[in-house]
PDB file of N, CA and C in Angstrom:
ATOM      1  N   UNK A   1     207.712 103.619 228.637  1.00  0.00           N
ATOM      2  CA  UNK A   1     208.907 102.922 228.216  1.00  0.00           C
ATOM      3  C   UNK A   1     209.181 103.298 226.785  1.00  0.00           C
ATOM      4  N   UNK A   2     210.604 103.212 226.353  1.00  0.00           N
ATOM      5  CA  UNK A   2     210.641 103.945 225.118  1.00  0.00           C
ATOM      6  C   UNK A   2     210.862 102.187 224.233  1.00  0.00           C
ATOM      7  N   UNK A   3     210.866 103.023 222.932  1.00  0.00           N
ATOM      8  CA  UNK A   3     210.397 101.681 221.927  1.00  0.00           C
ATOM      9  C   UNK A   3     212.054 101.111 221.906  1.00  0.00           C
ATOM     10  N   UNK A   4     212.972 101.558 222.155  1.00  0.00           N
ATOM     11  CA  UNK A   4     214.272 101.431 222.573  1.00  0.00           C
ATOM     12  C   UNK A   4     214.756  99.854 223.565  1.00  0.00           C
ATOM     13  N   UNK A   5     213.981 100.374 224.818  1.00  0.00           N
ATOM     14  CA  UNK A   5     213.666  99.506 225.413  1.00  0.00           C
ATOM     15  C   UNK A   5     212.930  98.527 225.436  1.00  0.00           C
ATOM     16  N   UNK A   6     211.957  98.411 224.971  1.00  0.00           N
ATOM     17  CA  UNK A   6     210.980  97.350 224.303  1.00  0.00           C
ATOM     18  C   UNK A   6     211.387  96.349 223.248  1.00  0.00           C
ATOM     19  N   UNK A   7     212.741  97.134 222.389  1.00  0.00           N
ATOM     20  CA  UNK A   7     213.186  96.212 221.869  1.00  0.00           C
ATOM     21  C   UNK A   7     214.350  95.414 222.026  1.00  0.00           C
ATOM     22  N   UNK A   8     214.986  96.222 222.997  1.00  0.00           N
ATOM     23  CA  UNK A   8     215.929  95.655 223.884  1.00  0.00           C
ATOM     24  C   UNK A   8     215.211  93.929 224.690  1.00  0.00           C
ATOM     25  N   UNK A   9     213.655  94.524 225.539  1.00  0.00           N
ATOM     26  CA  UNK A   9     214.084  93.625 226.234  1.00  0.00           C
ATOM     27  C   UNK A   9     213.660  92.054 225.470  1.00  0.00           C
ATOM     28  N   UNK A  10     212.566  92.345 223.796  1.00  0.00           N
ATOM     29  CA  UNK A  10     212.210  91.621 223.179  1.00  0.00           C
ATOM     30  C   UNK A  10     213.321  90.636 222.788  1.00  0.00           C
ATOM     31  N   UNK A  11     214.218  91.412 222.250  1.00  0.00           N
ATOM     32  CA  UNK A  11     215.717  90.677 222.106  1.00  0.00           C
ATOM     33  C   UNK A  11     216.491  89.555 223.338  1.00  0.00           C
ATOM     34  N   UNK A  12     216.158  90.089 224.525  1.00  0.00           N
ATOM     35  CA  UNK A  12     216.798  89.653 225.454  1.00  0.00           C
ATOM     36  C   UNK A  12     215.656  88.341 225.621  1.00  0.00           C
ATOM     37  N   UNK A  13     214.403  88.273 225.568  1.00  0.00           N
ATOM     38  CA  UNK A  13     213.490  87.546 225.729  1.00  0.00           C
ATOM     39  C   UNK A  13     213.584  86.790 224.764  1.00  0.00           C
ATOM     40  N   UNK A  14     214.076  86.786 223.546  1.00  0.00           N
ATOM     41  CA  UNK A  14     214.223  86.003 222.173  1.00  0.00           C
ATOM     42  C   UNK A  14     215.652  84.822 222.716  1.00  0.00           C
ATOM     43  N   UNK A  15     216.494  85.750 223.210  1.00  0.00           N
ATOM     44  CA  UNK A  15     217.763  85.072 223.533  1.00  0.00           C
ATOM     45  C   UNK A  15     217.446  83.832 224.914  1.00  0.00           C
ATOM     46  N   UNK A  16     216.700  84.581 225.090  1.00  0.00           N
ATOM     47  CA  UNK A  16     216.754  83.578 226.079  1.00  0.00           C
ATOM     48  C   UNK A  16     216.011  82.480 226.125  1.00  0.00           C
ATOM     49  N   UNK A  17     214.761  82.051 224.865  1.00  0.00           N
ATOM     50  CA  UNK A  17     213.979  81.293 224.521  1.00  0.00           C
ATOM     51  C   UNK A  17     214.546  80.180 223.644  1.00  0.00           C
ATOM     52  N   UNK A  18     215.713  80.798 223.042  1.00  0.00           N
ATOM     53  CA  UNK A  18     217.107  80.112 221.871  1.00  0.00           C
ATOM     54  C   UNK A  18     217.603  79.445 223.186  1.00  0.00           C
ATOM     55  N   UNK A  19     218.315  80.238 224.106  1.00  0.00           N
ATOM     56  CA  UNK A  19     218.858  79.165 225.190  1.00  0.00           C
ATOM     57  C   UNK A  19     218.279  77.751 225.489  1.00  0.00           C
ATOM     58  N   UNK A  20     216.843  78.282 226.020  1.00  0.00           N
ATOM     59  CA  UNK A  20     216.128  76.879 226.765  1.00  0.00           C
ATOM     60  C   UNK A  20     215.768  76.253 225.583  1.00  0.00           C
ATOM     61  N   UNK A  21     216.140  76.422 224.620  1.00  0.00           N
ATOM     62  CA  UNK A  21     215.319  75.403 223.355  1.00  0.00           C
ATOM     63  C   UNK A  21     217.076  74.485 222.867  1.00  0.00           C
ATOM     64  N   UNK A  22     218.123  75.839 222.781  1.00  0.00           N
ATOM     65  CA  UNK A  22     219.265  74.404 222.856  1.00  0.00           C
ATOM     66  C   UNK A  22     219.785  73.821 223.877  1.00  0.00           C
ATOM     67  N   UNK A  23     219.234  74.152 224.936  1.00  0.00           N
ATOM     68  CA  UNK A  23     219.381  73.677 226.589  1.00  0.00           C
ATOM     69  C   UNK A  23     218.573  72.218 226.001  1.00  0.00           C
ATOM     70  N   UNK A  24     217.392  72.398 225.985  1.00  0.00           N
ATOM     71  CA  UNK A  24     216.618  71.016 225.507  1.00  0.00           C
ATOM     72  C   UNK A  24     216.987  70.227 224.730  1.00  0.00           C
ATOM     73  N   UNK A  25     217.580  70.998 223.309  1.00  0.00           N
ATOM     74  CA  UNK A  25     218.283  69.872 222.289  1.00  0.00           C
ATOM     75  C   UNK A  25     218.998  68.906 223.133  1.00  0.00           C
ATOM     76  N   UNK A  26     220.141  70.099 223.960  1.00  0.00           N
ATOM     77  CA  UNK A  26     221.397  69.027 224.282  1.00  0.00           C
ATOM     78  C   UNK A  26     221.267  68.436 225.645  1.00  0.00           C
ATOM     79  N   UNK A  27     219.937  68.558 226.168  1.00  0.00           N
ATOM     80  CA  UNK A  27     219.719  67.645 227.238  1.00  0.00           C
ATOM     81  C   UNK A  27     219.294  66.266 226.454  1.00  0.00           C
ATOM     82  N   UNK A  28     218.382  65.946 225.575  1.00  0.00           N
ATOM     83  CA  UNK A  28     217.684  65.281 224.698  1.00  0.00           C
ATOM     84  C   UNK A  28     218.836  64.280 224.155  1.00  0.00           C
ATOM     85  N   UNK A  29     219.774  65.075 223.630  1.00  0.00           N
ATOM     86  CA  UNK A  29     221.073  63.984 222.852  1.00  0.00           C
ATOM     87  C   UNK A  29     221.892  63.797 223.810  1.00  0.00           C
ATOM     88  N   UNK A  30     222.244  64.622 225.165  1.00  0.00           N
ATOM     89  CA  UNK A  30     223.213  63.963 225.894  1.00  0.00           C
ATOM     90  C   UNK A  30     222.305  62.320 226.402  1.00  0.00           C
ATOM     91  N   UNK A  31     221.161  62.514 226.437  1.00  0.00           N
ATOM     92  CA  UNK A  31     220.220  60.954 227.146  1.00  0.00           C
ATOM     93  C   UNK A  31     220.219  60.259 226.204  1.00  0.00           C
ATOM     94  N   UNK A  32     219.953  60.617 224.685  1.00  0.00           N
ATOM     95  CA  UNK A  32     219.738  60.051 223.661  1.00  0.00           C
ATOM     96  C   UNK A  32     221.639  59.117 223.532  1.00  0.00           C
ATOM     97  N   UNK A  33     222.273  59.902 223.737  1.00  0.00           N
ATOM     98  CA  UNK A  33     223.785  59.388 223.806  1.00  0.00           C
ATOM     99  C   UNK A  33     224.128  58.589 224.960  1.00  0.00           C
ATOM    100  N   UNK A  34     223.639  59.011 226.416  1.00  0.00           N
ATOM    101  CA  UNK A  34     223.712  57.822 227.347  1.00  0.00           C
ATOM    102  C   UNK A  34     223.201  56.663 227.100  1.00  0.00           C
ATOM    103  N   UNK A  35     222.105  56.448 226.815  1.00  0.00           N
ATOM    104  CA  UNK A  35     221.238  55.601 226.392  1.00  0.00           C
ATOM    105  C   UNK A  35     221.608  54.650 225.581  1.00  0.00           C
ATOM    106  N   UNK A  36     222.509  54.886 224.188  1.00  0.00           N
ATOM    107  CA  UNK A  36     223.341  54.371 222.929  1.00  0.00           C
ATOM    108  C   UNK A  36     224.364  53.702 223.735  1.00  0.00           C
ATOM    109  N   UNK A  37     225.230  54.466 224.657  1.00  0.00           N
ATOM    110  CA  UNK A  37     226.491  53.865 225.210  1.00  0.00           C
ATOM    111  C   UNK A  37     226.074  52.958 226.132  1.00  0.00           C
ATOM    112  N   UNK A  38     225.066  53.074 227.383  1.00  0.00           N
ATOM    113  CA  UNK A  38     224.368  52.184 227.824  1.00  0.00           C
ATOM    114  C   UNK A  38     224.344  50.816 227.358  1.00  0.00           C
ATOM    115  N   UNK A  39     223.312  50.438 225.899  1.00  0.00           N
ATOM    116  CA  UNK A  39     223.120  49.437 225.512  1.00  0.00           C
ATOM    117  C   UNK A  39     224.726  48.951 224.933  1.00  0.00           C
ATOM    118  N   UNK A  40     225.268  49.266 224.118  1.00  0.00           N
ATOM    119  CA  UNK A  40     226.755  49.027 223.603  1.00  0.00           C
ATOM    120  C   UNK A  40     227.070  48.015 224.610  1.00  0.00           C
ATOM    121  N   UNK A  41     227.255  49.255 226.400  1.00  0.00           N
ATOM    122  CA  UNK A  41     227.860  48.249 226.909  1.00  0.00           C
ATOM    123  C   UNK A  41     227.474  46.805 227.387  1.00  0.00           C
ATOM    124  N   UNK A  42     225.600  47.042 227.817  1.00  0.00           N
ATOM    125  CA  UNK A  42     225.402  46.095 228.110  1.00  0.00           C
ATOM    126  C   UNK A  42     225.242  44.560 226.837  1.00  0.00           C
ATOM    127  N   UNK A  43     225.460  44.916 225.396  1.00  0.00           N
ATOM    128  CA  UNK A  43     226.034  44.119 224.718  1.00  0.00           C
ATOM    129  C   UNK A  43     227.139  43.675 224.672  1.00  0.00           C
ATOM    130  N   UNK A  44     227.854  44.317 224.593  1.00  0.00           N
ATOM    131  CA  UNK A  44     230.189  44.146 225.227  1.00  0.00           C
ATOM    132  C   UNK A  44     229.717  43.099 226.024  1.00  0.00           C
ATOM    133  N   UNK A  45     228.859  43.646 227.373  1.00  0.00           N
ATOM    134  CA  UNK A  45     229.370  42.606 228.815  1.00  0.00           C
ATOM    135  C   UNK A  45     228.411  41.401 228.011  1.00  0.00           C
ATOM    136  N   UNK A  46     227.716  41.531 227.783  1.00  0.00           N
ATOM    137  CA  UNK A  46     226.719  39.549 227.244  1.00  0.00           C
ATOM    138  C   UNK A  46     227.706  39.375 226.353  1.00  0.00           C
ATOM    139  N   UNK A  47     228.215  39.937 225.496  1.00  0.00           N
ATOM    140  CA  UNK A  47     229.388  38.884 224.504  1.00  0.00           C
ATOM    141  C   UNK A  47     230.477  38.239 225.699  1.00  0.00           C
ATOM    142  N   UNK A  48     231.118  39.334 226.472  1.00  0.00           N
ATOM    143  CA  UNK A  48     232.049  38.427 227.347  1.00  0.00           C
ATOM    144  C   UNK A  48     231.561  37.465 227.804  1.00  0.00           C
ATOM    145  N   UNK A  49     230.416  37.689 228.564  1.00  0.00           N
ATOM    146  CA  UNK A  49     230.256  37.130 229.426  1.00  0.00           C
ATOM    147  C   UNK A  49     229.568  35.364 228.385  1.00  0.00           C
ATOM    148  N   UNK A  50     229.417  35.388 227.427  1.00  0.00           N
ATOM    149  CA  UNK A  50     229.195  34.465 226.484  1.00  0.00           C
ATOM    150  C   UNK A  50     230.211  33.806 226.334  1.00  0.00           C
ATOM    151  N   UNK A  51     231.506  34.779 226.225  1.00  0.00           N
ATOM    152  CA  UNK A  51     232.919  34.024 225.945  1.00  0.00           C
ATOM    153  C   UNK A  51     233.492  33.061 226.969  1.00  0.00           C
ATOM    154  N   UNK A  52     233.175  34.226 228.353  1.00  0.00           N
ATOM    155  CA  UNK A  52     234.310  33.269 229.299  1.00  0.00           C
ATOM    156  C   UNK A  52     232.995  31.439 229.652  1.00  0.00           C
ATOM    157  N   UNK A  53     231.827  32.088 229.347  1.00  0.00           N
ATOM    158  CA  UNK A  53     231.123  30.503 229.747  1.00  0.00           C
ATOM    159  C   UNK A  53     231.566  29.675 228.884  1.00  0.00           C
ATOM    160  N   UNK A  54     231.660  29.827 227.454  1.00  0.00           N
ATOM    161  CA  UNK A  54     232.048  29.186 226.988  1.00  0.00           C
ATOM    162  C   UNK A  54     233.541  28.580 226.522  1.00  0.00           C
ATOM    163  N   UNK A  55     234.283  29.101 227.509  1.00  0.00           N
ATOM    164  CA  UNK A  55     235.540  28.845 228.375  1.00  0.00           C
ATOM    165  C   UNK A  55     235.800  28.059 228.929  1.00  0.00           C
ATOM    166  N   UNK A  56     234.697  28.574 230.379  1.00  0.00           N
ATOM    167  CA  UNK A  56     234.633  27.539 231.512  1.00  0.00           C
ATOM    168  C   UNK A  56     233.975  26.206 231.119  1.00  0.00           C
ATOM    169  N   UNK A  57     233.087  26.436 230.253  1.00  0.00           N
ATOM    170  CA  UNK A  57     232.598  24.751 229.901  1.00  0.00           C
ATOM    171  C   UNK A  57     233.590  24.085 229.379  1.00  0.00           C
ATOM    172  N   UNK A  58     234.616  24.637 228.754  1.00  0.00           N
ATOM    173  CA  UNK A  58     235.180  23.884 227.921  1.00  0.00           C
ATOM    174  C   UNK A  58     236.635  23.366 228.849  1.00  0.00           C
ATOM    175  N   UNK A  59     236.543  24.174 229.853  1.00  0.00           N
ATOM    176  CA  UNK A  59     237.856  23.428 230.960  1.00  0.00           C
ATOM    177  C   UNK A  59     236.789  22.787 231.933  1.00  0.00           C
ATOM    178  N   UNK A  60     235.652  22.748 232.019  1.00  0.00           N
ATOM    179  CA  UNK A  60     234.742  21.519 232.855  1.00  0.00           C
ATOM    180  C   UNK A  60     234.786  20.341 231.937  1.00  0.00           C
ATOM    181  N   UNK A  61     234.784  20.318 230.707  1.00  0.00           N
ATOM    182  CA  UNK A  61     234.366  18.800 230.000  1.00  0.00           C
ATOM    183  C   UNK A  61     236.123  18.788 230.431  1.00  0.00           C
ATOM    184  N   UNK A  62     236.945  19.558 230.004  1.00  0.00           N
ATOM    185  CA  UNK A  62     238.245  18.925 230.224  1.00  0.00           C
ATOM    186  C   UNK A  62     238.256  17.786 231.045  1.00  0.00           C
ATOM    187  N   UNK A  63     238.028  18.668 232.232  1.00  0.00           N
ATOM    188  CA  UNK A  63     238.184  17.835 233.863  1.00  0.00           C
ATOM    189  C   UNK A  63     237.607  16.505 233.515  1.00  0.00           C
ATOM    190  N   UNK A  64     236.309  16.595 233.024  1.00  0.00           N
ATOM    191  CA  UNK A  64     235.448  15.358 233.029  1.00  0.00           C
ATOM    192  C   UNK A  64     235.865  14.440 232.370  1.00  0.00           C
ATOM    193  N   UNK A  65     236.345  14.560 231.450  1.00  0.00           N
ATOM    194  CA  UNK A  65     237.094  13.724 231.000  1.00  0.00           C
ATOM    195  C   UNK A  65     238.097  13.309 231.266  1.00  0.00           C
ATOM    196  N   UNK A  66     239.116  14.505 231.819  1.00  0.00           N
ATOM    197  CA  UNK A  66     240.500  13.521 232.642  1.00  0.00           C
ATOM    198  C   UNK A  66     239.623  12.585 233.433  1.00  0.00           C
ATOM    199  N   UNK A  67     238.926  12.852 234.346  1.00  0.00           N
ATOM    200  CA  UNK A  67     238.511  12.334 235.493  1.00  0.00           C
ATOM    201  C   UNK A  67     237.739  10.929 235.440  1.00  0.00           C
ATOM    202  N   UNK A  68     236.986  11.180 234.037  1.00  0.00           N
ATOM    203  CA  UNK A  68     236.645   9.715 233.522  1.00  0.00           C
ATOM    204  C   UNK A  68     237.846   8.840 233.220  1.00  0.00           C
ATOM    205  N   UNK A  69     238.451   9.492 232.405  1.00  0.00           N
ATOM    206  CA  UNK A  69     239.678   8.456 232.290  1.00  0.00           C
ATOM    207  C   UNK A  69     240.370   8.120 233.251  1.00  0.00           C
ATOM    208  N   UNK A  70     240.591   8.639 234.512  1.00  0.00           N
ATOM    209  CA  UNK A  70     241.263   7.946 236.169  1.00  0.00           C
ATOM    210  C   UNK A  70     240.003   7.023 236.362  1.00  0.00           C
ATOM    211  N   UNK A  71     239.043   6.757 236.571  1.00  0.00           N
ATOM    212  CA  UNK A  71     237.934   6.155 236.836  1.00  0.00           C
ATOM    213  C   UNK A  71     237.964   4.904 236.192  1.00  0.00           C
ATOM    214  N   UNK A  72     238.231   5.197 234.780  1.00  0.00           N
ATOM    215  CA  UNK A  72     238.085   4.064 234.163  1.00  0.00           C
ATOM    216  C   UNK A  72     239.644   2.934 234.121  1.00  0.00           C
ATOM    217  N   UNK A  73     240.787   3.803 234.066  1.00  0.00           N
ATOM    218  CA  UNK A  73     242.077   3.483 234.350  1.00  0.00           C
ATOM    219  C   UNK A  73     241.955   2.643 235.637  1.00  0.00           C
ATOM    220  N   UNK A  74     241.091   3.241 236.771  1.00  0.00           N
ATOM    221  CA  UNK A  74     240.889   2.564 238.207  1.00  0.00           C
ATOM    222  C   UNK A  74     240.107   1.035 238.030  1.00  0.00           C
ATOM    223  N   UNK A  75     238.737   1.339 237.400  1.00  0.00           N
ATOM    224  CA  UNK A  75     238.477   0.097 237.064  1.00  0.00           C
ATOM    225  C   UNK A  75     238.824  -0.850 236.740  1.00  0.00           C
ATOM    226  N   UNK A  76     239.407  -0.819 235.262  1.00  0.00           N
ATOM    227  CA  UNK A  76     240.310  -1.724 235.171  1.00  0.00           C
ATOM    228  C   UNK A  76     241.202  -2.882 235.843  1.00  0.00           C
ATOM    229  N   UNK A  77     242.198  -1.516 236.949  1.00  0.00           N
ATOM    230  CA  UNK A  77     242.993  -1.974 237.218  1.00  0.00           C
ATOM    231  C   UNK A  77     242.156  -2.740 238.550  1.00  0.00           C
ATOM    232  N   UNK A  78     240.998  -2.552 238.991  1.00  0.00           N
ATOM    233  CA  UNK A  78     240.540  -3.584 240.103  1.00  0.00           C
ATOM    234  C   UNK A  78     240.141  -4.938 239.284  1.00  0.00           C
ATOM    235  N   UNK A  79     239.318  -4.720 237.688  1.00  0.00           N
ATOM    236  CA  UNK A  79     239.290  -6.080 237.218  1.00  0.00           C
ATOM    237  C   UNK A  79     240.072  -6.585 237.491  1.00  0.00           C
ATOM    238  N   UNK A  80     241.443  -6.356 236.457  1.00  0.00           N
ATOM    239  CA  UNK A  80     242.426  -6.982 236.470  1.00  0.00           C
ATOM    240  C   UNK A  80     242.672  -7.554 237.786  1.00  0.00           C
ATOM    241  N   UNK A  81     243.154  -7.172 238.683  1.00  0.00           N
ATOM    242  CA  UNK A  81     243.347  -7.599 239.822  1.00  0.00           C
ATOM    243  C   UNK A  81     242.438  -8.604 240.424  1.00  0.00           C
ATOM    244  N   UNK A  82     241.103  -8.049 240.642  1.00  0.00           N
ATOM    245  CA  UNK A  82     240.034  -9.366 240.688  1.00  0.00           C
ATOM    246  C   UNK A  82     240.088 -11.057 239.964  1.00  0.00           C
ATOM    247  N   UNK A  83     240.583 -10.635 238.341  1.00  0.00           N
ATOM    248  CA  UNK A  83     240.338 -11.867 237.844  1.00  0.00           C
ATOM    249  C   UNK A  83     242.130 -12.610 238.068  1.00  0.00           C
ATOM    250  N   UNK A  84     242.829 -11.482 238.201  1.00  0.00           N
ATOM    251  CA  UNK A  84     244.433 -12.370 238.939  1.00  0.00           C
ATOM    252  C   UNK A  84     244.207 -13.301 239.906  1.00  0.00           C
ATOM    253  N   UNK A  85     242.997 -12.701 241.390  1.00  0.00           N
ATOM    254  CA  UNK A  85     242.482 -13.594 242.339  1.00  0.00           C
ATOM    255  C   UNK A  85     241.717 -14.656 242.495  1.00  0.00           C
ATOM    256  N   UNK A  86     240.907 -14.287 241.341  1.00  0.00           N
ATOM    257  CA  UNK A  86     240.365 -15.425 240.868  1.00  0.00           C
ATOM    258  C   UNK A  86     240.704 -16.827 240.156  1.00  0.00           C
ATOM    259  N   UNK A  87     241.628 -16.059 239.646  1.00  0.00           N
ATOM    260  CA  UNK A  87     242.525 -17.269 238.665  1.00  0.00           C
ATOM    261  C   UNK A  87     243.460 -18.379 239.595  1.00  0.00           C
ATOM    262  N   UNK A  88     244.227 -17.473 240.702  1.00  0.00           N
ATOM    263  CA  UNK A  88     244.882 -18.145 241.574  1.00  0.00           C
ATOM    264  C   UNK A  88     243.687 -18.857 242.649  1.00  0.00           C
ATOM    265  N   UNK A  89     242.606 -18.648 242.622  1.00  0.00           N
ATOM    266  CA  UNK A  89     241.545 -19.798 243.415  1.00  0.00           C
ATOM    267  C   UNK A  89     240.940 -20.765 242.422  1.00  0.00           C
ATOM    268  N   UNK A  90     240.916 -20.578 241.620  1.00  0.00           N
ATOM    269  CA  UNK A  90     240.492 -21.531 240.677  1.00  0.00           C
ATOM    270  C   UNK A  90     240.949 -23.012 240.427  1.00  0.00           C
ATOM    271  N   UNK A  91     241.925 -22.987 240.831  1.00  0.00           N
ATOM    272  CA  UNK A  91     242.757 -24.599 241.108  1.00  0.00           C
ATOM    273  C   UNK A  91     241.665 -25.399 242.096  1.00  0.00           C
ATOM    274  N   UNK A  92     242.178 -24.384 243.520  1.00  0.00           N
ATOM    275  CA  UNK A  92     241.073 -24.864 244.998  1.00  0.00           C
ATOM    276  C   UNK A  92     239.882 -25.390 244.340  1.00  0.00           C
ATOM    277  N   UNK A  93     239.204 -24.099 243.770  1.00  0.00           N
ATOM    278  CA  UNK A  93     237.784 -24.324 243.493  1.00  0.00           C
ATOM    279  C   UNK A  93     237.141 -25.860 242.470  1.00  0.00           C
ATOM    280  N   UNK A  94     238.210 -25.779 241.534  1.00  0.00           N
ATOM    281  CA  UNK A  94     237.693 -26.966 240.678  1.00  0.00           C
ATOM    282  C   UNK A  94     238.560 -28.301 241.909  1.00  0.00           C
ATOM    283  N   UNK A  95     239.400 -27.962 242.060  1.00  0.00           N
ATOM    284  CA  UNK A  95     239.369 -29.145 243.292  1.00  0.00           C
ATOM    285  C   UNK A  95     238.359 -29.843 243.954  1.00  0.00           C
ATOM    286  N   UNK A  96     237.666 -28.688 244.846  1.00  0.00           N
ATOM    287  CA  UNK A  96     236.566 -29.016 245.806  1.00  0.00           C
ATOM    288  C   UNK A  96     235.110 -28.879 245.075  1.00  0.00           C
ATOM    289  N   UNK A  97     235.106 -28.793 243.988  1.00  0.00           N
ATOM    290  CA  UNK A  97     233.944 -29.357 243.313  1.00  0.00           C
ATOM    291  C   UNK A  97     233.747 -30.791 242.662  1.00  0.00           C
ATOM    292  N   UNK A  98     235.194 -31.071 242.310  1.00  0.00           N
ATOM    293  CA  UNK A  98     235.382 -32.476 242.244  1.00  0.00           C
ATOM    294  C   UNK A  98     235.353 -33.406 243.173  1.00  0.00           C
ATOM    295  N   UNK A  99     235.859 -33.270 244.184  1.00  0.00           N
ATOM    296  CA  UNK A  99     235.715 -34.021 245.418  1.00  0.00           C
ATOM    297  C   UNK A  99     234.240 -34.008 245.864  1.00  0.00           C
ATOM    298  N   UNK A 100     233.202 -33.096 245.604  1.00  0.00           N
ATOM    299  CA  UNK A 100     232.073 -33.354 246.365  1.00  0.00           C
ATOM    300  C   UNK A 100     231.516 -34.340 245.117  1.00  0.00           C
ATOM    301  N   UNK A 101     231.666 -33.971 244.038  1.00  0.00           N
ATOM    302  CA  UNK A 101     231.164 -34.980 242.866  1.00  0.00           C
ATOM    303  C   UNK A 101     231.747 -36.340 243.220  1.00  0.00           C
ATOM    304  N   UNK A 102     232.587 -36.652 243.449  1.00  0.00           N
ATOM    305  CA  UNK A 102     232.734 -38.057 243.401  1.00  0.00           C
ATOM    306  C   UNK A 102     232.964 -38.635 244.534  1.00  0.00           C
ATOM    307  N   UNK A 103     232.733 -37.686 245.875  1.00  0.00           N
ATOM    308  CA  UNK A 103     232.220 -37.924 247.291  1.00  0.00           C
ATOM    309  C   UNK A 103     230.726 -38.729 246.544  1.00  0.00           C
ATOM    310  N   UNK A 104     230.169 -38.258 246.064  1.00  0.00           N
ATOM    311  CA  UNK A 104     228.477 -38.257 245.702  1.00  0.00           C
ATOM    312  C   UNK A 104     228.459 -39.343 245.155  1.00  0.00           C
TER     313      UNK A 104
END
């Protein structure tokens, strides 16, 4: 083989050792770069997903609270009503407690 060729194919063997070595770099940073965007996103989605809970809690106490306030609006309005019934027996009642007293 002439020294021609020998240095030909040394060259070609050099080139091609440069390849697989920036083949490696940019396999290395394309993962090194998936990896970066990866986490990013899975931070993005926990902030949303932080936001909308703390969303939804805040239209659940809503509810709970309308809903207490019908509850309690309801109550009421059965006191009320209760002690209206009561009031209109209350005549009867002290009536017929008197009569057994002085039946006695």
């Amino acid at each position: 083989m002439s020294l021609e060729a020998i240095t030909q194919i040394r060259k070609i063997e050099e080139g091609m050792e440069q390849e697989k070595s920036d083949a490696r770099a940019r396999a290395q940073k394309l993962a090194a770069d998936a990896e970066r965007e990866g986490r990013e996103l899975l931070k993005a989605g926990a902030e949303k997903a932080r936001g909308e809970n703390a969303a939804a809690m805040e239209r659940a106490q809503a509810e709970a609270a309308k809903r207490r306030e019908a509850i309690l609006a309801k109550a009421a309005e059965d006191c009320a009503a209760l002690k209206a019934q009561a009031g209109k027996r209350m005549g009867r009642a002290v009536e017929a407690i008197l009569e057994r007293v002085v039946e006695r």
